[in-house]
PDB file of N, CA and C in Angstrom:
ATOM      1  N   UNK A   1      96.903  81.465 112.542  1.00  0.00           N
ATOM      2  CA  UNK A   1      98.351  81.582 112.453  1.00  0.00           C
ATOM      3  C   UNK A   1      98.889  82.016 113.810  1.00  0.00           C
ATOM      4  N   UNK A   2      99.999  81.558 114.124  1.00  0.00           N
ATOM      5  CA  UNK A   2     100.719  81.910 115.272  1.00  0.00           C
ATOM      6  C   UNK A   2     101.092  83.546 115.205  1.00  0.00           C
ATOM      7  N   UNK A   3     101.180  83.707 116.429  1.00  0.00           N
ATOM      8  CA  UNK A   3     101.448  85.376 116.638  1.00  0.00           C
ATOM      9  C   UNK A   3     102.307  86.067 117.751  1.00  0.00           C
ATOM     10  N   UNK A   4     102.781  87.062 118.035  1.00  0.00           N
ATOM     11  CA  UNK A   4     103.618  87.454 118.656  1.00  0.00           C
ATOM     12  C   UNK A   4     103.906  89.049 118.497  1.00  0.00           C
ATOM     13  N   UNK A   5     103.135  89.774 119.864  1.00  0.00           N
ATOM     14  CA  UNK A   5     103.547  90.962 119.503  1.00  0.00           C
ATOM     15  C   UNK A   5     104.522  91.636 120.020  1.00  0.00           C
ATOM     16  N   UNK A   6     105.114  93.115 119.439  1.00  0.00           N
ATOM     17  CA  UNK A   6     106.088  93.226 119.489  1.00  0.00           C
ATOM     18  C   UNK A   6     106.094  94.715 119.257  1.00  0.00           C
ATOM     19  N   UNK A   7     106.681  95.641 120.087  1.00  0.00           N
ATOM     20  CA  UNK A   7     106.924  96.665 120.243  1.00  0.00           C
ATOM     21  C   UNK A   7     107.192  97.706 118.952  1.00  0.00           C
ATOM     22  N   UNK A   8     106.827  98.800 118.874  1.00  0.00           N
ATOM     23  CA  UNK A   8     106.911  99.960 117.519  1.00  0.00           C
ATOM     24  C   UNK A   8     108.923  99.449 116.862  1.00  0.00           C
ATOM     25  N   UNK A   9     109.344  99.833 118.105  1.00  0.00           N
ATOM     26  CA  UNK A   9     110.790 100.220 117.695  1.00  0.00           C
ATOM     27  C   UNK A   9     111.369  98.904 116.980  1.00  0.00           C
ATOM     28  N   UNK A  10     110.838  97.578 117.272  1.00  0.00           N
ATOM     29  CA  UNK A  10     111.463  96.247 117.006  1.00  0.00           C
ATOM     30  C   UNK A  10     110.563  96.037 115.712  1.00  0.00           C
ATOM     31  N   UNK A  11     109.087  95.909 115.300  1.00  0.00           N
ATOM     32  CA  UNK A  11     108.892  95.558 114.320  1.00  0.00           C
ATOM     33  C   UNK A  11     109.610  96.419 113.375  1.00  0.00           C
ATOM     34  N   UNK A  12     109.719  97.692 113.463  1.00  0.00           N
ATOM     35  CA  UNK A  12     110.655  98.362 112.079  1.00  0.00           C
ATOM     36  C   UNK A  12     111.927  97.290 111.968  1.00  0.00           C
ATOM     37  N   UNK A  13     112.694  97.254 112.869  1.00  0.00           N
ATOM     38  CA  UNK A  13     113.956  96.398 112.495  1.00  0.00           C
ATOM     39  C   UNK A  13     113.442  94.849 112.034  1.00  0.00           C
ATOM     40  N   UNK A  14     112.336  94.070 112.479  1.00  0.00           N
ATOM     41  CA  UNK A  14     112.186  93.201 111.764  1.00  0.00           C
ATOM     42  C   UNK A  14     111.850  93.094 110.356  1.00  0.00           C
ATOM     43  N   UNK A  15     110.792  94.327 109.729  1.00  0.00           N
ATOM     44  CA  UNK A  15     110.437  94.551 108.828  1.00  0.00           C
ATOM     45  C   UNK A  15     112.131  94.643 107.752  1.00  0.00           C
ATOM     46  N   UNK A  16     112.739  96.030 108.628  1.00  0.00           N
ATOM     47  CA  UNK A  16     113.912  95.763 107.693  1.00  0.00           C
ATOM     48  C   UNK A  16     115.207  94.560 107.307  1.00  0.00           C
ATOM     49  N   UNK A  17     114.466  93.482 108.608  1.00  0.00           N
ATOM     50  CA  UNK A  17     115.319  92.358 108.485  1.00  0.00           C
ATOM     51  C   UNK A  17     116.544  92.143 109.306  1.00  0.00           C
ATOM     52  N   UNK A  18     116.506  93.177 110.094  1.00  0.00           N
ATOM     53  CA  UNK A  18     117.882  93.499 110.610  1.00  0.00           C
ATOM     54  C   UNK A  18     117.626  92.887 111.906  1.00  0.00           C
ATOM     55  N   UNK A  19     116.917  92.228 112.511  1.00  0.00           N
ATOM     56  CA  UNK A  19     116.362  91.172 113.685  1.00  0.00           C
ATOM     57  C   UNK A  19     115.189  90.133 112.969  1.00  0.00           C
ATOM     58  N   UNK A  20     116.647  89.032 113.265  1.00  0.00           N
ATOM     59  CA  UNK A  20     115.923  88.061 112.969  1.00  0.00           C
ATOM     60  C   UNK A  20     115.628  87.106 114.130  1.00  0.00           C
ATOM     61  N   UNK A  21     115.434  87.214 114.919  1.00  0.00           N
ATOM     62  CA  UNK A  21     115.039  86.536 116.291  1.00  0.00           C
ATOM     63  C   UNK A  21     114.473  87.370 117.489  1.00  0.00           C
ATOM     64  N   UNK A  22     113.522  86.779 118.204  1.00  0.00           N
ATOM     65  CA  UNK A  22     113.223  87.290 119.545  1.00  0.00           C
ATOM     66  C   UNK A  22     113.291  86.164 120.772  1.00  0.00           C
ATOM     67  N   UNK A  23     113.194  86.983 121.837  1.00  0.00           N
ATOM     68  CA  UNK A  23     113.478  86.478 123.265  1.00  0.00           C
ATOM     69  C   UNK A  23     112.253  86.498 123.800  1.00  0.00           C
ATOM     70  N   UNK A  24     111.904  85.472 124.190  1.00  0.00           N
ATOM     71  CA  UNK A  24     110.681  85.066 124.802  1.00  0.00           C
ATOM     72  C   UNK A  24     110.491  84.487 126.664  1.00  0.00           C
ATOM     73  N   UNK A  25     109.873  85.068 127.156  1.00  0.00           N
ATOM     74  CA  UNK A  25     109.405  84.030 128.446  1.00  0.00           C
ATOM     75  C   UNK A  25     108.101  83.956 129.259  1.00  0.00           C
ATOM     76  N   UNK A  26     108.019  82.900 128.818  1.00  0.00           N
ATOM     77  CA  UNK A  26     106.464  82.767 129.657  1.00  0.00           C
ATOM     78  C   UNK A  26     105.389  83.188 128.726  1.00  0.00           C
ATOM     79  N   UNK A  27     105.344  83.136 127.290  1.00  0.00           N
ATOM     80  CA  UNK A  27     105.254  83.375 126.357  1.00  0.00           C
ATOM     81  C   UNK A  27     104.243  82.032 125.869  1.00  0.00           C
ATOM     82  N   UNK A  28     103.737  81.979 124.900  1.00  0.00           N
ATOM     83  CA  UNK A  28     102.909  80.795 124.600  1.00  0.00           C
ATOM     84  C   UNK A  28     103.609  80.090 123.068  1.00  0.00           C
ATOM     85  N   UNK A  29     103.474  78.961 123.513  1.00  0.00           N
ATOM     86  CA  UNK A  29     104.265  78.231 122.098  1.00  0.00           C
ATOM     87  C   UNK A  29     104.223  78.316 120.871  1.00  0.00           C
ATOM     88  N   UNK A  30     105.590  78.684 120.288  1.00  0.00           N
ATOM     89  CA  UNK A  30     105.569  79.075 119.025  1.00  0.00           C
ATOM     90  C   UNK A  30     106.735  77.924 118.261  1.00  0.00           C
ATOM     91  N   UNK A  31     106.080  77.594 117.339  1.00  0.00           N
ATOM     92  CA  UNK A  31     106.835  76.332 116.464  1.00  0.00           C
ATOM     93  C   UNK A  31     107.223  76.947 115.293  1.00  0.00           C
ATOM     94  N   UNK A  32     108.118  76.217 114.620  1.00  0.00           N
ATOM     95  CA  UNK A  32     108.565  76.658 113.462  1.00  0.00           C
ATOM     96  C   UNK A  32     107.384  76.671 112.421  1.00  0.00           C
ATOM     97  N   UNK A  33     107.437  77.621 111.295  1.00  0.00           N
ATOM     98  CA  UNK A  33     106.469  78.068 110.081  1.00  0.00           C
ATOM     99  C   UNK A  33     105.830  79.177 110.344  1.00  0.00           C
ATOM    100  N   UNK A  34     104.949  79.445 109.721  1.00  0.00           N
ATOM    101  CA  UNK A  34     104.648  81.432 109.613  1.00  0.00           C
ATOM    102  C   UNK A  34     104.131  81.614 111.097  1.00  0.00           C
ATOM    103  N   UNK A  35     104.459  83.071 111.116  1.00  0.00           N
ATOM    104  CA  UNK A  35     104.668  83.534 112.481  1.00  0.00           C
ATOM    105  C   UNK A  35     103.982  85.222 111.857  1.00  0.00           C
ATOM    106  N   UNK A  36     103.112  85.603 112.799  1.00  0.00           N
ATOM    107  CA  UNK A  36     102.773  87.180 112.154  1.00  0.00           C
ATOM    108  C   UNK A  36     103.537  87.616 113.581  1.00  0.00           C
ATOM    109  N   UNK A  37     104.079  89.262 113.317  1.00  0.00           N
ATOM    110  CA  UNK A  37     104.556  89.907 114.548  1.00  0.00           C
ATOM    111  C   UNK A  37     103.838  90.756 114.794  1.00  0.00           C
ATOM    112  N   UNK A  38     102.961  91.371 115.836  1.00  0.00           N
ATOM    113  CA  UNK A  38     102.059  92.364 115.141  1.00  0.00           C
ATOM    114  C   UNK A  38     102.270  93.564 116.153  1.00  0.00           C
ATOM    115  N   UNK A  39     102.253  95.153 116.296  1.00  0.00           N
ATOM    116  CA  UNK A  39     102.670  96.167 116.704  1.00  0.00           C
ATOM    117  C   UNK A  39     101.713  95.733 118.191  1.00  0.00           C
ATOM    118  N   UNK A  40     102.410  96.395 119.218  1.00  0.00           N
ATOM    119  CA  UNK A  40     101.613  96.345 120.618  1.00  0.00           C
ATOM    120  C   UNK A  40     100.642  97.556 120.435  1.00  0.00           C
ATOM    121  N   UNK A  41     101.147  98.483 119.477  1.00  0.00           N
ATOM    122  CA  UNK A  41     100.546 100.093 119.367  1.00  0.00           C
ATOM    123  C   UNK A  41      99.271 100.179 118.156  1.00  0.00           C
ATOM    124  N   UNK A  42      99.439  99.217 117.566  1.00  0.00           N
ATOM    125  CA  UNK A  42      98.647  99.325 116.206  1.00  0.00           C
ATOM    126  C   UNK A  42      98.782  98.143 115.856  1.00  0.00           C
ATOM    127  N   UNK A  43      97.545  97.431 115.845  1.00  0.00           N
ATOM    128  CA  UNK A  43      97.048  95.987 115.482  1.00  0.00           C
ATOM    129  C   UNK A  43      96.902  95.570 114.264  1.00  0.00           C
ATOM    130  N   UNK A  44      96.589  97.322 113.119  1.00  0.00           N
ATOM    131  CA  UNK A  44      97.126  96.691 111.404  1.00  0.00           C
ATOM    132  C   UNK A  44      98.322  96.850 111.200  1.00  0.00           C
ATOM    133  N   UNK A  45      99.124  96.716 111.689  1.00  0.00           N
ATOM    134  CA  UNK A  45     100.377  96.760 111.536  1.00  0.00           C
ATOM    135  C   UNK A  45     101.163  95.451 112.015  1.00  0.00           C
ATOM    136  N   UNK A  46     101.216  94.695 111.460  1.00  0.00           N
ATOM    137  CA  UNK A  46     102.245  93.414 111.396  1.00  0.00           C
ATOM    138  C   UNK A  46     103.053  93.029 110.399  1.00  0.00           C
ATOM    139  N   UNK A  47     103.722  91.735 110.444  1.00  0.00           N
ATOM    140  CA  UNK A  47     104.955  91.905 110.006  1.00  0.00           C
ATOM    141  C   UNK A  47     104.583  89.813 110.044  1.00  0.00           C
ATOM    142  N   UNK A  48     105.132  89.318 108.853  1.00  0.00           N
ATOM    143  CA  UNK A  48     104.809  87.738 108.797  1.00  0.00           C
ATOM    144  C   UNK A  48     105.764  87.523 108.035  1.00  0.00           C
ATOM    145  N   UNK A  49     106.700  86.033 109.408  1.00  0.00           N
ATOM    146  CA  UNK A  49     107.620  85.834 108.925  1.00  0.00           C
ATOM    147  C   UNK A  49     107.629  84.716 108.951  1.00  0.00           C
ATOM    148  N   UNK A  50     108.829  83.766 108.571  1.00  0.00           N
ATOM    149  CA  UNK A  50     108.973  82.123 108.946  1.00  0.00           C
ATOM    150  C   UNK A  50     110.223  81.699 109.483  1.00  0.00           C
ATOM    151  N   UNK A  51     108.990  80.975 110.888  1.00  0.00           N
ATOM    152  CA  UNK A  51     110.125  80.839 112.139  1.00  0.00           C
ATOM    153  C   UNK A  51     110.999  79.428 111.496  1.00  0.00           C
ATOM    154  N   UNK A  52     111.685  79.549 111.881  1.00  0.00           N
ATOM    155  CA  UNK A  52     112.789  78.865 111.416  1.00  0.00           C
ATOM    156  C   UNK A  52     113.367  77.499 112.652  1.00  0.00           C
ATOM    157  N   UNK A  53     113.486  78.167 113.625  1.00  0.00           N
ATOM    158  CA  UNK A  53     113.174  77.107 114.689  1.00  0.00           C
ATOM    159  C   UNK A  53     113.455  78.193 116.510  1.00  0.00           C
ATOM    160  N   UNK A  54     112.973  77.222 117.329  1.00  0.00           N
ATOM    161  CA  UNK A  54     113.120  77.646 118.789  1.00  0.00           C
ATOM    162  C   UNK A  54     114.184  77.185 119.687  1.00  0.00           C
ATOM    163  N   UNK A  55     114.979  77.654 120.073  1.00  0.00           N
ATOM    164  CA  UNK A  55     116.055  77.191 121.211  1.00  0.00           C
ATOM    165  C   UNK A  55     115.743  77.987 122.637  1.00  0.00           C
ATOM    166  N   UNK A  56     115.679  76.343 123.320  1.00  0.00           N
ATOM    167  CA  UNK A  56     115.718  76.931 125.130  1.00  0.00           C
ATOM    168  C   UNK A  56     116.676  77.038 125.594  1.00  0.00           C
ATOM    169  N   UNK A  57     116.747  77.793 126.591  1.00  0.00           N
ATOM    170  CA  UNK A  57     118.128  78.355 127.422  1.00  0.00           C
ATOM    171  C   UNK A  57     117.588  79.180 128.568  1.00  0.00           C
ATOM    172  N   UNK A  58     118.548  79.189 129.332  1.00  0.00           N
ATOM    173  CA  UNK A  58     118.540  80.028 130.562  1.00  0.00           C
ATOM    174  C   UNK A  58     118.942  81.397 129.988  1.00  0.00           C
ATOM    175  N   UNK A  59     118.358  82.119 130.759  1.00  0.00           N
ATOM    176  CA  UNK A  59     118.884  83.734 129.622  1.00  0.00           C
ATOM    177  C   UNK A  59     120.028  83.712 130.338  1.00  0.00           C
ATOM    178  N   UNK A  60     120.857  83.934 131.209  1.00  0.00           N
ATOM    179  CA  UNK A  60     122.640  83.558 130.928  1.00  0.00           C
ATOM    180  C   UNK A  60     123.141  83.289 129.802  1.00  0.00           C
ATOM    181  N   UNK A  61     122.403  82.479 129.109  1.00  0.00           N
ATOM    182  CA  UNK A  61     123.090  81.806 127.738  1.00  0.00           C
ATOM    183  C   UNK A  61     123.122  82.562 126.485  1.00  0.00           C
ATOM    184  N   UNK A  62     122.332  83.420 126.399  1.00  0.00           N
ATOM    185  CA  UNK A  62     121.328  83.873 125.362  1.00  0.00           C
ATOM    186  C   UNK A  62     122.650  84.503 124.492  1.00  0.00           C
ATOM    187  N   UNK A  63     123.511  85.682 125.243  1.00  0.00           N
ATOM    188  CA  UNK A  63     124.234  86.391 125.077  1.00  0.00           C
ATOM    189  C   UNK A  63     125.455  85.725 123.902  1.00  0.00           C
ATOM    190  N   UNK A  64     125.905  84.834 124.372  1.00  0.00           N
ATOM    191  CA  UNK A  64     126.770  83.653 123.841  1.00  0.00           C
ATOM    192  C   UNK A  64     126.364  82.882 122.479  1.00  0.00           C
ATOM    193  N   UNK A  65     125.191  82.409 122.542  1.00  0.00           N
ATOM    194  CA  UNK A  65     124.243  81.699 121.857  1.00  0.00           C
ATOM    195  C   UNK A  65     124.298  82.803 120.986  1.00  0.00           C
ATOM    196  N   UNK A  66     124.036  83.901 120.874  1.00  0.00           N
ATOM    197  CA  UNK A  66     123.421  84.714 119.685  1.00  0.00           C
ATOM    198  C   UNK A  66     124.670  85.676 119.444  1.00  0.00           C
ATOM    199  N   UNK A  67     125.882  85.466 120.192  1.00  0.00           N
ATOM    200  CA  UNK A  67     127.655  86.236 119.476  1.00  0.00           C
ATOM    201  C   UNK A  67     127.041  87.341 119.616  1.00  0.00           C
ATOM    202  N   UNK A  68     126.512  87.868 121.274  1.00  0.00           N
ATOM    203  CA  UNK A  68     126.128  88.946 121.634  1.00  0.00           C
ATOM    204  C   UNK A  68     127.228  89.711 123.055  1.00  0.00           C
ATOM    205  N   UNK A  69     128.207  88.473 123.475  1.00  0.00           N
ATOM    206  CA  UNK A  69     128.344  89.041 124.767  1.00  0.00           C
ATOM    207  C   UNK A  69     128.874  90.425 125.181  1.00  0.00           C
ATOM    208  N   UNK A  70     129.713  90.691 123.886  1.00  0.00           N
ATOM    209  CA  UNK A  70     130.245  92.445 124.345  1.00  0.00           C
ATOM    210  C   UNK A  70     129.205  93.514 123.989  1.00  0.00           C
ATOM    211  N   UNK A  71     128.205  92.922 123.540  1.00  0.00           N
ATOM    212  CA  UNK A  71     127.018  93.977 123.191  1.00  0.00           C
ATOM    213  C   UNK A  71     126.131  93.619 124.671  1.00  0.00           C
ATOM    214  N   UNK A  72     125.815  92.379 125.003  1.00  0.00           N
ATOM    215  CA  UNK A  72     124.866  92.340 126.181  1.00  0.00           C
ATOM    216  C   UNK A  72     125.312  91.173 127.423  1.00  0.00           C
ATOM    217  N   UNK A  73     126.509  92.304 127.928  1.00  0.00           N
ATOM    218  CA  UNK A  73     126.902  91.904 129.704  1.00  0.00           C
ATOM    219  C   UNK A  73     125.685  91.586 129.894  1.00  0.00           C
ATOM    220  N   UNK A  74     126.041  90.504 130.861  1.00  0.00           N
ATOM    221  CA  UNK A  74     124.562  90.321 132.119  1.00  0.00           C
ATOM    222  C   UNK A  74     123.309  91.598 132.261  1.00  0.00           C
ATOM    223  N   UNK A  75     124.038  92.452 132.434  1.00  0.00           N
ATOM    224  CA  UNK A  75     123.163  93.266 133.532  1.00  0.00           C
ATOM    225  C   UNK A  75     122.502  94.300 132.351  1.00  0.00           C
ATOM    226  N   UNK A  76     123.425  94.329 130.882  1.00  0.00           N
ATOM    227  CA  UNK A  76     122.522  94.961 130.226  1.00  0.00           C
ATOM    228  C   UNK A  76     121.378  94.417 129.382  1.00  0.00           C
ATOM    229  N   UNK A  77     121.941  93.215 129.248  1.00  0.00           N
ATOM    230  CA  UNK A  77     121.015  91.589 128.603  1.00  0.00           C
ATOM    231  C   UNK A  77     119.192  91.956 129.988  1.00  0.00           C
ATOM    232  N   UNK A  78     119.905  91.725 131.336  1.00  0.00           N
ATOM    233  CA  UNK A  78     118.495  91.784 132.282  1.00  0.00           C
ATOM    234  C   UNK A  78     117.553  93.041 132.188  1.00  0.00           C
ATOM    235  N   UNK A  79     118.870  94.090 132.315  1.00  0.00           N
ATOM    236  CA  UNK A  79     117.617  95.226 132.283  1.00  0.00           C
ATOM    237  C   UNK A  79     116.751  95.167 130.791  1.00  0.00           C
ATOM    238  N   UNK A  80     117.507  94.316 130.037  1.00  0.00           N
ATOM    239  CA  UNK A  80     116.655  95.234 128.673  1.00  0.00           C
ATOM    240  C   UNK A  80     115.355  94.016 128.715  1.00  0.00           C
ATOM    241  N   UNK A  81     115.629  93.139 129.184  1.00  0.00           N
ATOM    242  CA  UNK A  81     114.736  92.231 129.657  1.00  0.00           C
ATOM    243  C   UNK A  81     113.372  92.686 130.303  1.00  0.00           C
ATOM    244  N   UNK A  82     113.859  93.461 131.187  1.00  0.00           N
ATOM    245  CA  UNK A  82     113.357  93.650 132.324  1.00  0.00           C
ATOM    246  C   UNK A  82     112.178  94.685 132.043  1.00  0.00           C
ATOM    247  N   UNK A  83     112.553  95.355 131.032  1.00  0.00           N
ATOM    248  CA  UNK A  83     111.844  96.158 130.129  1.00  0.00           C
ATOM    249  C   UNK A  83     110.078  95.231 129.642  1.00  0.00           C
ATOM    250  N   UNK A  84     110.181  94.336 129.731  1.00  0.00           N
ATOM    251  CA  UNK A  84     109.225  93.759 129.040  1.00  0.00           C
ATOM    252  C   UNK A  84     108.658  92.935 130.426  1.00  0.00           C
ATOM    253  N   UNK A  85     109.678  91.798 131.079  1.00  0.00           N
ATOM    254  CA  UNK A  85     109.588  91.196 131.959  1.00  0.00           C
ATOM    255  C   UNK A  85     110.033  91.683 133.295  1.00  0.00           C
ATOM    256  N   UNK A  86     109.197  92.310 133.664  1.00  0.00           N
ATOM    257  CA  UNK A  86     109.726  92.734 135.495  1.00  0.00           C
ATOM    258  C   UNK A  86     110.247  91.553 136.246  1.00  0.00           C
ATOM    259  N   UNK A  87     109.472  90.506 136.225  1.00  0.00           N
ATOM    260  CA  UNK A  87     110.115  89.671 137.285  1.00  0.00           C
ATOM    261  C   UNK A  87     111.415  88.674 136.518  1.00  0.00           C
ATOM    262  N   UNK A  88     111.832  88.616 135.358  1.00  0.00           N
ATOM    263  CA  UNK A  88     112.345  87.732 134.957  1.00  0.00           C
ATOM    264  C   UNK A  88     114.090  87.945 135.598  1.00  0.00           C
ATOM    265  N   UNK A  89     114.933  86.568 135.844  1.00  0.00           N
ATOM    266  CA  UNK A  89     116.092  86.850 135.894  1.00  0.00           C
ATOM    267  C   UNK A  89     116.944  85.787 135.226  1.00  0.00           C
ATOM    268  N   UNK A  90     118.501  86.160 135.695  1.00  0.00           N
ATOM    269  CA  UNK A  90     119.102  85.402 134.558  1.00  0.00           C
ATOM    270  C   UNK A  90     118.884  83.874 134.627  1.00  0.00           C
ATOM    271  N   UNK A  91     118.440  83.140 135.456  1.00  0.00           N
ATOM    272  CA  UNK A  91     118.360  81.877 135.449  1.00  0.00           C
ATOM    273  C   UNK A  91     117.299  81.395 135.061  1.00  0.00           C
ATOM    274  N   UNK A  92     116.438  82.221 134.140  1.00  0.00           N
ATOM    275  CA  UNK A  92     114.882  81.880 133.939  1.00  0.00           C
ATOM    276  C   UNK A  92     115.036  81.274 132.550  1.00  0.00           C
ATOM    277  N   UNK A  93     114.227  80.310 132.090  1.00  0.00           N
ATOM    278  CA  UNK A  93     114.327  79.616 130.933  1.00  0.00           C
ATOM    279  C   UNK A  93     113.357  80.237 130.044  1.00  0.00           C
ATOM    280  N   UNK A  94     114.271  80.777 128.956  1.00  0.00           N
ATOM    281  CA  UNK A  94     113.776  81.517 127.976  1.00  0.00           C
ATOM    282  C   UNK A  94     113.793  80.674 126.342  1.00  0.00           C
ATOM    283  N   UNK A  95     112.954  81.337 125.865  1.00  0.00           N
ATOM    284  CA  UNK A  95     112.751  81.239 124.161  1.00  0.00           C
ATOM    285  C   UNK A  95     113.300  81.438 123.289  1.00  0.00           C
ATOM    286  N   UNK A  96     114.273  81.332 122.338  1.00  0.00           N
ATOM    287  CA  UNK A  96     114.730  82.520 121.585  1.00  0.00           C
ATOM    288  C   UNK A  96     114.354  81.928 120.096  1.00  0.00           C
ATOM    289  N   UNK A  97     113.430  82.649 119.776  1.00  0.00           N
ATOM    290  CA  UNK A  97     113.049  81.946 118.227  1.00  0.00           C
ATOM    291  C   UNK A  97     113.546  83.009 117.445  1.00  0.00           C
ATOM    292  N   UNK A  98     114.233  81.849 116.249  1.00  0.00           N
ATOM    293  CA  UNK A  98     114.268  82.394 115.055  1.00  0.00           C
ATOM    294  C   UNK A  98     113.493  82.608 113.850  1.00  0.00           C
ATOM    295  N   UNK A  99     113.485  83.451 113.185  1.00  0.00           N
ATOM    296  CA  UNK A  99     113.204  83.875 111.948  1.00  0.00           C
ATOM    297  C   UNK A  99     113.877  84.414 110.643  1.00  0.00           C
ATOM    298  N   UNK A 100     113.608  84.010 109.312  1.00  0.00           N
ATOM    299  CA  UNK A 100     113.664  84.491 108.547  1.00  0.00           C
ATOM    300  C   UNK A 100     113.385  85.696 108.098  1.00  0.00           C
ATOM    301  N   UNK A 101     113.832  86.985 107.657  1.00  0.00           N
ATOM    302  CA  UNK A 101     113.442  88.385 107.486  1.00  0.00           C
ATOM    303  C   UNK A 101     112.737  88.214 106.404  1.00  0.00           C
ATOM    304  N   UNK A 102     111.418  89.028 106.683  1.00  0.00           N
ATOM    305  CA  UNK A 102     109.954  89.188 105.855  1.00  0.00           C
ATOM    306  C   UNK A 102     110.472  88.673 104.122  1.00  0.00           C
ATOM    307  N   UNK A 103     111.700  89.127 104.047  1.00  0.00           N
ATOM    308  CA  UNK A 103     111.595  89.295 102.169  1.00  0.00           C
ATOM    309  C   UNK A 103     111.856  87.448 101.896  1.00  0.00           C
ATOM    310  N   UNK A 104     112.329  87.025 103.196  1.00  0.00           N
ATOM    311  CA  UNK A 104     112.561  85.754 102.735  1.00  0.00           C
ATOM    312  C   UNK A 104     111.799  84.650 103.068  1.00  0.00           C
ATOM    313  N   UNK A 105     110.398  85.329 102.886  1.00  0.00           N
ATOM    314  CA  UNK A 105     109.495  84.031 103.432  1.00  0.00           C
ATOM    315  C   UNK A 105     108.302  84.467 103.610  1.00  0.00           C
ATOM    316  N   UNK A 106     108.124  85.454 104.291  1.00  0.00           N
ATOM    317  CA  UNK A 106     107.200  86.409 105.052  1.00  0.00           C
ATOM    318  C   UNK A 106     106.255  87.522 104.210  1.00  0.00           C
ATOM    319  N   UNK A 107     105.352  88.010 104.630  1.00  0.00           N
ATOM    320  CA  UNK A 107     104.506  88.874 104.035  1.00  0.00           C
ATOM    321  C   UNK A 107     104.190  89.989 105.151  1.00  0.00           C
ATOM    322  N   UNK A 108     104.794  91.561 105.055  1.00  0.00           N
ATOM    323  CA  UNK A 108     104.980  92.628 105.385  1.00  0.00           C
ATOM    324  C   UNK A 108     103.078  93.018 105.077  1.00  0.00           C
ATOM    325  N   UNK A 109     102.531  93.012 106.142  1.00  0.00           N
ATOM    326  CA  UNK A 109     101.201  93.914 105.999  1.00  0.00           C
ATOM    327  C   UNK A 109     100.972  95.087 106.750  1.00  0.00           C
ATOM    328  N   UNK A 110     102.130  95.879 107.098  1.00  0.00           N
ATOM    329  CA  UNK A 110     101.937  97.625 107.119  1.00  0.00           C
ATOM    330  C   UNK A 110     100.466  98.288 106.699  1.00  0.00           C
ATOM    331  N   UNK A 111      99.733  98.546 106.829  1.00  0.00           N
ATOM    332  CA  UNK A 111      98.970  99.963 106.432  1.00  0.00           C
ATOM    333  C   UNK A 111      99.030 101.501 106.763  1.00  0.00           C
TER     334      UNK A 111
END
């Protein structure tokens, strides 16, 4: 199964459904159908959902695309980026896959 891990603070919000998409770059291909998310901190701890589909974009776009822009100006969209991706900037062609939240598709395997 396809996979994708993902930080303590973000799988809780996926688990609760409340992020249903991530931002990807340079990342390895992920297609639509089950998708596990699994903790960077703890490896029994994932989260399986169903991707729904992938859209490319320049992260410029992302903000717009996802009815984010007064939540993520440029510069707070990069740094939070930047967090994950040091070298990435706004003209870099990014991932943004969607998902369905765990209850609607997915299987929550917490221990």
């Amino acid at each position: 199964m396809q996979s994708l891990k993902i930080v303590p603070r973000l799988i809780s919000e996926v688990r609760a459904g409340s992020k249903t998409h991530t931002i990807r770059w340079c990342e390895r291909v992920i297609t639509p159908g089950p998708m596990l998310y699994i903790n960077t901190e703890d490896a029994t701890d994932s989260v399986e959902v169903l991707v729904t589909g992938v859209s490319r974009m320049p992260l410029s776009a992302v903000a717009e695309f996802l009815g984010k822009t007064e939540e993520w100006p440029d510069a707070v969209l990069l740094a939070g980026m930047r967090e994950h991706y040091p070298d990435i900037n706004m003209v870099a062609g990014v991932e943004v896959i969607h998902h369905l939240p765990p209850s609607a598709g997915g299987d929550d395997r917490k221990k």
